[in-house]
Protein backbone atom coordinates (compact mmCIF):
# COMPACT_ATOMS: atom_id res chain seq x y z
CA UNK A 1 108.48 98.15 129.89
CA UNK A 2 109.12 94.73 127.99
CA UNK A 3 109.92 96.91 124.98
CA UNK A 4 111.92 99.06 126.16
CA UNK A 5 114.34 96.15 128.13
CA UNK A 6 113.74 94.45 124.50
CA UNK A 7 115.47 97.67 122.54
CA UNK A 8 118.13 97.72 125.61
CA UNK A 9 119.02 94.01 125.02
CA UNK A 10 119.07 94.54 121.19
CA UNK A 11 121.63 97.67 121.63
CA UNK A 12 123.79 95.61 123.71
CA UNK A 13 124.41 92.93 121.85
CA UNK A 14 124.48 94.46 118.43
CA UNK A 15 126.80 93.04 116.08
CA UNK A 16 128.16 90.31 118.36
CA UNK A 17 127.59 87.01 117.04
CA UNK A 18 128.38 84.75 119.91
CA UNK A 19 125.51 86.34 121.73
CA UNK A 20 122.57 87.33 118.95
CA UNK A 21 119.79 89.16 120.03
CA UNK A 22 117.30 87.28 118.45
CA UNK A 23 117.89 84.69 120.78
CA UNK A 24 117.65 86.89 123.79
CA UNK A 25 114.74 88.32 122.68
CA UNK A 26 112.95 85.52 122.42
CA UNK A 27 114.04 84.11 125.37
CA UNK A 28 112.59 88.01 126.52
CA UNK A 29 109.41 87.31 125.10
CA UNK A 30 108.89 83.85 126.26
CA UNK A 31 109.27 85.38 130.03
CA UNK A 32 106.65 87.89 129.26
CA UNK A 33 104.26 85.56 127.97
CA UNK A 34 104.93 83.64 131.53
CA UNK A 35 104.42 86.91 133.15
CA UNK A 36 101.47 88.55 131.75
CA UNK A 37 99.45 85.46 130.66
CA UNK A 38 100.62 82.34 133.21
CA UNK A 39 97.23 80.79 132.48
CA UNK A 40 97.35 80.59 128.65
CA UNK A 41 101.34 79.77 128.86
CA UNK A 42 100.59 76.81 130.39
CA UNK A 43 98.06 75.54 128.46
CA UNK A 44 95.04 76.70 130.70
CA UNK A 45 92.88 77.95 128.19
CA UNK A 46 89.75 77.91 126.40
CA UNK A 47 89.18 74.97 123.62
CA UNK A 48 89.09 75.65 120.16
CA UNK A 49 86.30 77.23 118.56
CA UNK A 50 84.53 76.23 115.51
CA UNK A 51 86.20 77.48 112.60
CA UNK A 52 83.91 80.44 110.46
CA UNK A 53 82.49 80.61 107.22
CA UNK A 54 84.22 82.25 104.62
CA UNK A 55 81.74 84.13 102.11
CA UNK A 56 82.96 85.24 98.47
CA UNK A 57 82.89 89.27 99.46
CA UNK A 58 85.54 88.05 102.13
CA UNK A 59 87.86 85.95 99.93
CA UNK A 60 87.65 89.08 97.01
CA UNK A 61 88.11 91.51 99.80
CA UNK A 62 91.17 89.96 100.95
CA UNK A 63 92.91 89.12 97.74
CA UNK A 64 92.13 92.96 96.76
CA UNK A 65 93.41 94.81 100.15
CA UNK A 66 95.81 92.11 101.40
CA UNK A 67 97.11 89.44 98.25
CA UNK A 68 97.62 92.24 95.57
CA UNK A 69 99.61 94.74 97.82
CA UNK A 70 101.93 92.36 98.93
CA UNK A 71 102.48 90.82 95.78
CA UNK A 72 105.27 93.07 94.67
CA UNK A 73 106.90 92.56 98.11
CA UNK A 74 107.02 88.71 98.34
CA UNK A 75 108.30 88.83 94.77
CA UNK A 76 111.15 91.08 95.42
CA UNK A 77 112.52 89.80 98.80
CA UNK A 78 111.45 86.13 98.88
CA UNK A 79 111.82 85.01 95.06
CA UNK A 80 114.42 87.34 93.17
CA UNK A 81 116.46 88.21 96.19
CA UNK A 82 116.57 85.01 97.60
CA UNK A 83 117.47 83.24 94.54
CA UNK A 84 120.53 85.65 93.92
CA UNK A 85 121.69 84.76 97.87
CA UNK A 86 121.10 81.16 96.65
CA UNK A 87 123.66 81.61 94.12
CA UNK A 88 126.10 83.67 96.37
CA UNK A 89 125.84 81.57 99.26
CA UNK A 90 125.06 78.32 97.14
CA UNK A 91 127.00 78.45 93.95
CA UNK A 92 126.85 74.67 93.04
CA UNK A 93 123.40 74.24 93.72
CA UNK A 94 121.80 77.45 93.68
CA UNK A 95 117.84 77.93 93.64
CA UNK A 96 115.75 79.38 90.63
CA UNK A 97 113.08 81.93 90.37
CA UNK A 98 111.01 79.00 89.23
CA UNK A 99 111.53 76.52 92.50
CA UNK A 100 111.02 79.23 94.48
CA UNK A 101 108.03 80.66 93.17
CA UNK A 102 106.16 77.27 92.34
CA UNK A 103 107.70 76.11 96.76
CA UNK A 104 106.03 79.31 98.21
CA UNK A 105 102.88 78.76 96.03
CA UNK A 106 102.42 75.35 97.11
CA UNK A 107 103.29 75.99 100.25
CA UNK A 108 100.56 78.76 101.10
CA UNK A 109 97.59 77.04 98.71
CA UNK A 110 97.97 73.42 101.12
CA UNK A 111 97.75 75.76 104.15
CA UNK A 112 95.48 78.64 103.51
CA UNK A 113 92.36 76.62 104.17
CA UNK A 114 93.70 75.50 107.27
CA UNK A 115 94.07 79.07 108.73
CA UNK A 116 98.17 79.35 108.10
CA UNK A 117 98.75 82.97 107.32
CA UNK A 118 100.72 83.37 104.11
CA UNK A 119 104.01 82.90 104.20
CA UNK A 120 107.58 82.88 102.48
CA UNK A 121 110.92 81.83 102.55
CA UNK A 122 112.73 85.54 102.67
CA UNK A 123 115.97 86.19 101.87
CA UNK A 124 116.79 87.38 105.46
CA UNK A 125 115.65 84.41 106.73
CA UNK A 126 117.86 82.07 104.84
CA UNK A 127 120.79 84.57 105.33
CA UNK A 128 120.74 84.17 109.55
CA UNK A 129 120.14 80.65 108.68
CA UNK A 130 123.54 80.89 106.62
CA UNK A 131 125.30 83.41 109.05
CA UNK A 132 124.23 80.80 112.27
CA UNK A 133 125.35 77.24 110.42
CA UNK A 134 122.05 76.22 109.63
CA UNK A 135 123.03 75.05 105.94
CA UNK A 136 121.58 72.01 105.82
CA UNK A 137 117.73 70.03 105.82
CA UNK A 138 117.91 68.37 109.14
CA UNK A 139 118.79 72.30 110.86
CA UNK A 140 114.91 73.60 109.28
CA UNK A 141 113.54 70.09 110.70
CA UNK A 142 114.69 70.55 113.89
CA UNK A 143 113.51 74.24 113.87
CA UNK A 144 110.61 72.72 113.04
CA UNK A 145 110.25 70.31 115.42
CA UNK A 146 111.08 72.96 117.96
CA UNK A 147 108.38 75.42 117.00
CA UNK A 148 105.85 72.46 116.74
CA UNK A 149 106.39 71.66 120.41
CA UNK A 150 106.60 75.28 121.83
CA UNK A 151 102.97 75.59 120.27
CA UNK A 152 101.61 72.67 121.90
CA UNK A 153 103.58 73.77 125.19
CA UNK A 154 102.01 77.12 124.97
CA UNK A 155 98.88 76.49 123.04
């Protein structure tokens, strides 16, 4: 049912920016979690458990059916692409297919080991950024900020 109000929602507001879906949407799903799950959405829940071994057949089977099948993806869309929107959107201080690459590594070895899933920067990403006004550092800090507390609201 959620879905299908969720695909109503996004057909009704397609293309109008002063009322995006994806904030209605989230707004959508945020009600949902309140509705199917009041317990866990506010914070009733079960402690953290203990965080499991990893063994070498895991970390080789990963990198093998997860790592090398994404590679060509996350190249693509969150290095090459997004340093050509960098340049478009960003002529005077565009970013290179060097920054990029050596910001997502970094960012995903300092947080594998604590369970972050990988991630990227994405060239859609940074274009709703764009297309919304976030264009500067304090607008991903905030975001930040916001998703930090919405976790810890919702565990």
């Amino acid at each position: 049912m959620l879905g299908g109000i969720a695909l109503l929602v996004a057909l009704l507001t397609y293309g109008q920016r002063r009322l995006p879906a994806s904030l209605l949407l989230f707004a959508l799903g945020c009600v949902g979690i309140l509705y199917a799950r009041p317990a866990v959405a506010w914070g009733v829940h079960q402690p953290f458990a203990p965080l499991p071994g990893i063994a070498a057949a895991d970390m080789w089977s990963g990198l093998y059916r997860a790592a090398l099948p994404q590679l060509p993806v996350t190249l693509l869309n969150a290095v090459v692409s997004t340093a050509k929107l960098t340049e478009d959107l960003y002529p005077e201080r565009p970013a290179s297919v060097r920054q990029l690459s050596l910001s997502i590594g970094l960012m995903n070895a300092a947080t594998c080991w604590l369970g972050h899933f990988p991630s990227c920067h994405g060239c859609g990403g940074l274009a709703a950024q764009h297309l919304y006004g976030a264009r500067t550092g304090s607008s991903m800090a905030l975001m930040g900020l916001l998703k930090m507390a919405l976790a810890l609201l919702f565990g």
